[in-house]
N, C-alpha and C. Protein backbone atom coordinates (compact mmCIF):
# COMPACT_ATOMS: atom_id res chain seq x y z
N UNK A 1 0.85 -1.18 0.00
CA UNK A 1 0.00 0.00 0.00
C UNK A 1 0.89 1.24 0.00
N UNK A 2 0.67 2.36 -0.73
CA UNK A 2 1.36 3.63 -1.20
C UNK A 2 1.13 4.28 0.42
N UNK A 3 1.88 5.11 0.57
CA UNK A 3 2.22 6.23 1.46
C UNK A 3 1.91 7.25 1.27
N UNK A 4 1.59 8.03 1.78
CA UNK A 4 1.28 9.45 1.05
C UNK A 4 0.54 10.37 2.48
N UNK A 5 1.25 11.70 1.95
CA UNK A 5 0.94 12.73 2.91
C UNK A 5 -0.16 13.88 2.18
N UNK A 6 -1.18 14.18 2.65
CA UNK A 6 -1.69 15.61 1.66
C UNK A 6 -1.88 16.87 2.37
N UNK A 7 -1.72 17.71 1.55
CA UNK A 7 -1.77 19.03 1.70
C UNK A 7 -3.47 19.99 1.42
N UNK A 8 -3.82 20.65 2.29
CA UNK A 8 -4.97 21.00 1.76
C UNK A 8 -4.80 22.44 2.51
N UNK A 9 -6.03 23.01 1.62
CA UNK A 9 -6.18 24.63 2.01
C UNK A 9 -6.89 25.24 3.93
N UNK A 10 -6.48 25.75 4.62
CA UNK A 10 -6.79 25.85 5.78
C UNK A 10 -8.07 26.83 5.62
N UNK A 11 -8.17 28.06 4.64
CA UNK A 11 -9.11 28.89 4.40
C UNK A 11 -10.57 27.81 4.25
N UNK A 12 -10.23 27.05 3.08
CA UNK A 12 -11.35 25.98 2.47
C UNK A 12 -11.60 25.11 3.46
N UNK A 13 -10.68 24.21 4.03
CA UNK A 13 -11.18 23.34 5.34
C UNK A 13 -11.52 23.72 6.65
N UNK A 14 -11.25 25.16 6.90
CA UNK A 14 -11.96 25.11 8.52
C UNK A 14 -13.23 26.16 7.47
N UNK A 15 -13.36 26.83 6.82
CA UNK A 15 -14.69 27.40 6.06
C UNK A 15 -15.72 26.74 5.73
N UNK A 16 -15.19 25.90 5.08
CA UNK A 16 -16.32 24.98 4.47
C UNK A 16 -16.54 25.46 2.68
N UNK A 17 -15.90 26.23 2.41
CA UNK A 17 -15.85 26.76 1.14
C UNK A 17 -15.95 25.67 0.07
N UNK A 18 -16.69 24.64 -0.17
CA UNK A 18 -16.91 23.52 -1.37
C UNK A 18 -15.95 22.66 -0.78
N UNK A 19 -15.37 22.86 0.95
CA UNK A 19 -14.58 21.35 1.18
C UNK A 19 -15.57 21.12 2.52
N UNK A 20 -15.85 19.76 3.03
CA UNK A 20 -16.03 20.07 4.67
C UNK A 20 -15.13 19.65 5.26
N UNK A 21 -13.54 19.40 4.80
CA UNK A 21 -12.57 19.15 5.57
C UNK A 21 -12.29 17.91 4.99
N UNK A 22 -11.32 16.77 5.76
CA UNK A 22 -10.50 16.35 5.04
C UNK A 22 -11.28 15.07 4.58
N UNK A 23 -12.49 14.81 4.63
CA UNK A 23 -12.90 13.21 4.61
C UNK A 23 -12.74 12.52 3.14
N UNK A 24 -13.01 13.86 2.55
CA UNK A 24 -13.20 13.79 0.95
C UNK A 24 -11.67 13.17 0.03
N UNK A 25 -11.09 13.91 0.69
CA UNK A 25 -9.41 13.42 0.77
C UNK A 25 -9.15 11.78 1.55
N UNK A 26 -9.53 11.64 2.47
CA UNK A 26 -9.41 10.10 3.45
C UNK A 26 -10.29 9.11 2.76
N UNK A 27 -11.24 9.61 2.20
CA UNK A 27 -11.94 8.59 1.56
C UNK A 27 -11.19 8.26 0.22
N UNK A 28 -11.19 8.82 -0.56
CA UNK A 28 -10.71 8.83 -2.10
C UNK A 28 -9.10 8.16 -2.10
N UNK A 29 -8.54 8.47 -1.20
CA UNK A 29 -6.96 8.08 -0.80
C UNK A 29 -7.31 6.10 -0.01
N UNK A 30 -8.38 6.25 0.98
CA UNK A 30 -9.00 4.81 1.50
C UNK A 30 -9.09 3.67 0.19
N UNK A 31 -10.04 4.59 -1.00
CA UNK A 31 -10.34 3.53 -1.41
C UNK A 31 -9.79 3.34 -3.16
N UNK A 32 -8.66 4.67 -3.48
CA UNK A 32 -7.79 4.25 -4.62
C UNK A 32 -8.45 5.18 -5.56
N UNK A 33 -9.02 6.52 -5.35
CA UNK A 33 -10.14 6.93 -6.34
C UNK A 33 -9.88 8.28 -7.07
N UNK A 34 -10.16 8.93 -7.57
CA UNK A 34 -9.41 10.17 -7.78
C UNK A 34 -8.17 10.20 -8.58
N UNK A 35 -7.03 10.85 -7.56
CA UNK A 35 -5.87 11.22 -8.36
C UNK A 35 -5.26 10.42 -7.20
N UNK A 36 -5.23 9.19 -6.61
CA UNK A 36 -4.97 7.99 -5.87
C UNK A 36 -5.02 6.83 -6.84
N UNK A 37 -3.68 6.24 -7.61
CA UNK A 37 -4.09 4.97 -8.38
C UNK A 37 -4.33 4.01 -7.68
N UNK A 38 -3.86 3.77 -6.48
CA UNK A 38 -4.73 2.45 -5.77
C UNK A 38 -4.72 3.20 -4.05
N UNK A 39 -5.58 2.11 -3.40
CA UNK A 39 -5.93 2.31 -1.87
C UNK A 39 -4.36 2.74 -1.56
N UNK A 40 -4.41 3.86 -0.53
CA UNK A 40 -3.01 4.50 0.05
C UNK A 40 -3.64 5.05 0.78
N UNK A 41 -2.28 4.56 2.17
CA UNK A 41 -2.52 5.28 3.45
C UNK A 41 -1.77 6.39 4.08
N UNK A 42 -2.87 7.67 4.37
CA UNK A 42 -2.63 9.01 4.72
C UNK A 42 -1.45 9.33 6.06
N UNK A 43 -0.21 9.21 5.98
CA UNK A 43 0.68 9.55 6.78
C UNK A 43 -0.09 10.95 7.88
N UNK A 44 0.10 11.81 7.27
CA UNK A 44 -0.28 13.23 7.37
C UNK A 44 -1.37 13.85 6.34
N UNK A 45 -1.86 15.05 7.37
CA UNK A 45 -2.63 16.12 6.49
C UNK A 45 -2.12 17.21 7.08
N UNK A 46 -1.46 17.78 6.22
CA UNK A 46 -1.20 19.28 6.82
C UNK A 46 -2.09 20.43 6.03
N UNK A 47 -1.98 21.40 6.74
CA UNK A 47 -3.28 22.36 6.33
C UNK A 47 -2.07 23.65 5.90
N UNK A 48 -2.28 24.24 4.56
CA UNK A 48 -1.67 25.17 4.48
C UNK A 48 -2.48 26.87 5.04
N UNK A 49 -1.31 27.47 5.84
CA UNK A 49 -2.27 28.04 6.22
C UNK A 49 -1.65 29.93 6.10
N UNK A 50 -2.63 30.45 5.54
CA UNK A 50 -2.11 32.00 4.75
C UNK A 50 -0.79 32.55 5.58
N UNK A 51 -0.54 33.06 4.96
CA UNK A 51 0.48 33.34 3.23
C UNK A 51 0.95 32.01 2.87
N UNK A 52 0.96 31.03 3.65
CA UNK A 52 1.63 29.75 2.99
C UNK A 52 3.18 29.48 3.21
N UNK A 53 3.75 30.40 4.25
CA UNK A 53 5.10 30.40 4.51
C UNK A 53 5.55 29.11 4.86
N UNK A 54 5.48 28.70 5.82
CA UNK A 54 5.55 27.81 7.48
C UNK A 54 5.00 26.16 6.27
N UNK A 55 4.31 26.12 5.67
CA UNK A 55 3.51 25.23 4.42
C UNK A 55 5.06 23.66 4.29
N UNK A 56 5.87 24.34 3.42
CA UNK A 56 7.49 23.60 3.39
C UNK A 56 7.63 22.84 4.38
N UNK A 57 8.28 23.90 5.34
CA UNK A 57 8.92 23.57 6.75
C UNK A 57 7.85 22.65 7.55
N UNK A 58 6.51 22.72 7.49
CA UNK A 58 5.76 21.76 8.19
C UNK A 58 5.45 20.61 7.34
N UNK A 59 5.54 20.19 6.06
CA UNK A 59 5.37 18.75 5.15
C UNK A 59 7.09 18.35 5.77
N UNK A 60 8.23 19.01 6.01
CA UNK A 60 9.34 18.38 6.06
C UNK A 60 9.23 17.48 7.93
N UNK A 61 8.65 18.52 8.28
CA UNK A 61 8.88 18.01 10.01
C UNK A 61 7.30 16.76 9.67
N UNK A 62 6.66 17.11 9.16
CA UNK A 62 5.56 15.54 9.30
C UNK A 62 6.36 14.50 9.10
N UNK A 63 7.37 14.75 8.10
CA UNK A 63 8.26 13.27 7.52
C UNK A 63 8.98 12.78 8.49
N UNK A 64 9.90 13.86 9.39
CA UNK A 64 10.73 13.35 9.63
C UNK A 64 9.95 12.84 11.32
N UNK A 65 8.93 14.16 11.18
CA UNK A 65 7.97 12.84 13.30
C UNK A 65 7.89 11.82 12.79
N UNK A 66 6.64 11.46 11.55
CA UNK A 66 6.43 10.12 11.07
C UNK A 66 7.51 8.99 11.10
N UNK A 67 8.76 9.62 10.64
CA UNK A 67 9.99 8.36 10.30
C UNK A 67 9.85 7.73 9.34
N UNK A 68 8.59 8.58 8.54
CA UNK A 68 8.09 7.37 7.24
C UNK A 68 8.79 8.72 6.03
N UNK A 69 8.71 8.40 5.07
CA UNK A 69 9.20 9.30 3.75
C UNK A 69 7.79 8.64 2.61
N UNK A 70 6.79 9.61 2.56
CA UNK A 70 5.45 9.10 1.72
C UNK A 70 6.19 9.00 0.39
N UNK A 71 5.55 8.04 -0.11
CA UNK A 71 5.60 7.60 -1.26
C UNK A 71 5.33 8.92 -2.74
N UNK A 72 4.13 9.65 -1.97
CA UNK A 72 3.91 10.93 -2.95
C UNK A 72 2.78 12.12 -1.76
N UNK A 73 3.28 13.41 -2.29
CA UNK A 73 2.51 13.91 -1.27
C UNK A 73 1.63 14.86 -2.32
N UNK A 74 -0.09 14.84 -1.92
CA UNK A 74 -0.88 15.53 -2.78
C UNK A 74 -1.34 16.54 -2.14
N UNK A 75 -1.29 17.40 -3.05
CA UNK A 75 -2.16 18.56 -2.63
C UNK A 75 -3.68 18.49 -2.99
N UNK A 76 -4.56 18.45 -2.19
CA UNK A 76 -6.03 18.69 -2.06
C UNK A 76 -6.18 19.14 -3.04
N UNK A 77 -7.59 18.82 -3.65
CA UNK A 77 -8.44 19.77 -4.39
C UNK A 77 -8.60 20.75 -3.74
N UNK A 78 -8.77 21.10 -2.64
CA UNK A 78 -8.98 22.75 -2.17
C UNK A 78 -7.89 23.90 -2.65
N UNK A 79 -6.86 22.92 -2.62
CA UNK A 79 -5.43 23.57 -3.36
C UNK A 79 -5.38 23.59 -4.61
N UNK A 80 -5.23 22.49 -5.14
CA UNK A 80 -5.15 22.69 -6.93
C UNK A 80 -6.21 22.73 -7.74
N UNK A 81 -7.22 22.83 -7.37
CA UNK A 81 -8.61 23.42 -8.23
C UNK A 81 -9.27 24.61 -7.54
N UNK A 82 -8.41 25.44 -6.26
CA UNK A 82 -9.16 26.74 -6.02
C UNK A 82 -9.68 27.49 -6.58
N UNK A 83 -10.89 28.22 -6.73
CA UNK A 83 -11.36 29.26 -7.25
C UNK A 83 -11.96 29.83 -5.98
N UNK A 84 -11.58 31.58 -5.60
CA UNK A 84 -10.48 31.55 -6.33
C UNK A 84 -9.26 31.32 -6.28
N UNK A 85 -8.54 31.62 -6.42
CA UNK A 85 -7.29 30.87 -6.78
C UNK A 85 -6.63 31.98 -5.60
N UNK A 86 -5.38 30.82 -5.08
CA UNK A 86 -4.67 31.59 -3.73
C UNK A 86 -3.86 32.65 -3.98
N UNK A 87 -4.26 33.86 -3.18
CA UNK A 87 -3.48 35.06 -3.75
C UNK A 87 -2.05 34.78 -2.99
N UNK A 88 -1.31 34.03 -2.67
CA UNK A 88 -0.64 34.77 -2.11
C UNK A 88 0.71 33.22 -2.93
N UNK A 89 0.10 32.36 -3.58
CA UNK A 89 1.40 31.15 -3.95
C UNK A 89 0.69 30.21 -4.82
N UNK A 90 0.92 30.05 -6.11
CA UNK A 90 -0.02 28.97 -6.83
C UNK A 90 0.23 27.40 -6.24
N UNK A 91 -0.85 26.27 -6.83
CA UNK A 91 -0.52 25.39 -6.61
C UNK A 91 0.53 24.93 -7.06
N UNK A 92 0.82 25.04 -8.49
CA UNK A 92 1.92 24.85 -9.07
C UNK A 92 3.54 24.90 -8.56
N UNK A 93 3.29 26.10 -7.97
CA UNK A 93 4.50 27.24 -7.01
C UNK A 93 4.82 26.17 -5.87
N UNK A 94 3.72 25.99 -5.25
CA UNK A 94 3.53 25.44 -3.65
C UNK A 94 4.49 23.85 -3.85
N UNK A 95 3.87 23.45 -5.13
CA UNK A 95 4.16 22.45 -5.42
C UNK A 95 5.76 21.67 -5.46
N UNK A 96 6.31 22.45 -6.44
CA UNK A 96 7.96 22.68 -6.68
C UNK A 96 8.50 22.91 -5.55
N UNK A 97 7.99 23.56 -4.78
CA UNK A 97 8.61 23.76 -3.34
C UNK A 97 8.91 23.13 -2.20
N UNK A 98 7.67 22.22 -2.14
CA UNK A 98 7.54 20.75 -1.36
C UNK A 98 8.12 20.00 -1.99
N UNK A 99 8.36 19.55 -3.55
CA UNK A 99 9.05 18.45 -4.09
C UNK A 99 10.85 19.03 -4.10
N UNK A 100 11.14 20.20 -3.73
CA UNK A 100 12.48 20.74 -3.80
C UNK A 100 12.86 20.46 -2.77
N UNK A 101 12.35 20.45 -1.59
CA UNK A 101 12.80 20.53 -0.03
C UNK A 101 12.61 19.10 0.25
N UNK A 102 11.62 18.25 0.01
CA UNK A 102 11.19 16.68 0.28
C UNK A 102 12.34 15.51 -0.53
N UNK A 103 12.52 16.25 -1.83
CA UNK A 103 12.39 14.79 -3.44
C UNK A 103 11.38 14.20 -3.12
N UNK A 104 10.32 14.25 -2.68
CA UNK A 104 9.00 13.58 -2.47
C UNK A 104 8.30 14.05 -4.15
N UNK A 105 7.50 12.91 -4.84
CA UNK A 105 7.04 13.77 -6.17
C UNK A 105 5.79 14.02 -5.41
N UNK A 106 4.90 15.22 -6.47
CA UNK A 106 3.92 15.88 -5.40
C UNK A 106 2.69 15.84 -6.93
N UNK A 107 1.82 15.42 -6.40
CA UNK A 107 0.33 15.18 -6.70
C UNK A 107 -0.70 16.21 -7.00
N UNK A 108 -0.87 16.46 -7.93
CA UNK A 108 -1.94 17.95 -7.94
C UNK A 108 -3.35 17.15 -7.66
N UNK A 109 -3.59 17.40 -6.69
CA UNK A 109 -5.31 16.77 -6.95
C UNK A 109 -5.34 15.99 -5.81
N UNK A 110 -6.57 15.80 -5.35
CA UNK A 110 -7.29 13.75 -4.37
C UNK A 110 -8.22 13.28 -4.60
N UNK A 111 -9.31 13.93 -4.89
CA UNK A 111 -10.69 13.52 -5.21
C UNK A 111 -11.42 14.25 -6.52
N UNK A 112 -12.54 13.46 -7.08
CA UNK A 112 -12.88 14.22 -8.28
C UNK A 112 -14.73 14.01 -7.25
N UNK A 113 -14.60 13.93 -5.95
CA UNK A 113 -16.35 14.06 -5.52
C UNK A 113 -16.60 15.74 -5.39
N UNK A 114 -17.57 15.83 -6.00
CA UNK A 114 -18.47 17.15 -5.81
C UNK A 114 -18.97 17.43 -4.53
């Protein structure tokens, strides 16, 4: 079973803004669905949280409490399909940044549920 840590928006998950938090992510990752090619289990969820600074430095310290190194770490749909879109660091941006500091490859996407 894959490893994997995800990243999601803190605005969208404690709001409720088209997420209600992370289930949508735990489910889709549970059962292989989405942008998950098979069942993989959620190390971490870290919540990025505005401006997105602290974002890096907290996916690196999940790895190293865990002792595990995820297999791939995704960023939420709250992240890579925002509208609108985060003023302050794209997903794209966010992205390169976590895979620069990790070598972890990084996942745009978790779920395709409405």
């Amino acid at each position: 079973m894959k490893q994997v840590m995800v990243v999601g928006c803190s605005a969208y998950m404690e709001s409720c803004y088209g997420c209600p938090g992370e289930w949508r992510c735990m489910t889709a990752a549970a059962v292989g669905e989405g942008k998950f090619a098979e069942p993989s289990q959620i190390l971490a969820m870290i919540r990025c949280e505005c401006p997105g600074r602290a974002t890096v430095s907290n996916v690196g310290l999940a790895i190293k409490q865990s002792q595990r190194k995820p297999d791939a770490i995704h960023l939420a749909k709250c992240m890579a399909e925002a509208k609108p879109d985060c003023p302050y660091v794209s997903a794209e941006e966010m992205g390169k940044r976590i895979e620069a500091k990790t070598g972890v490859p990084v996942v745009s996407g978790t779920h395709e549920y409405v």
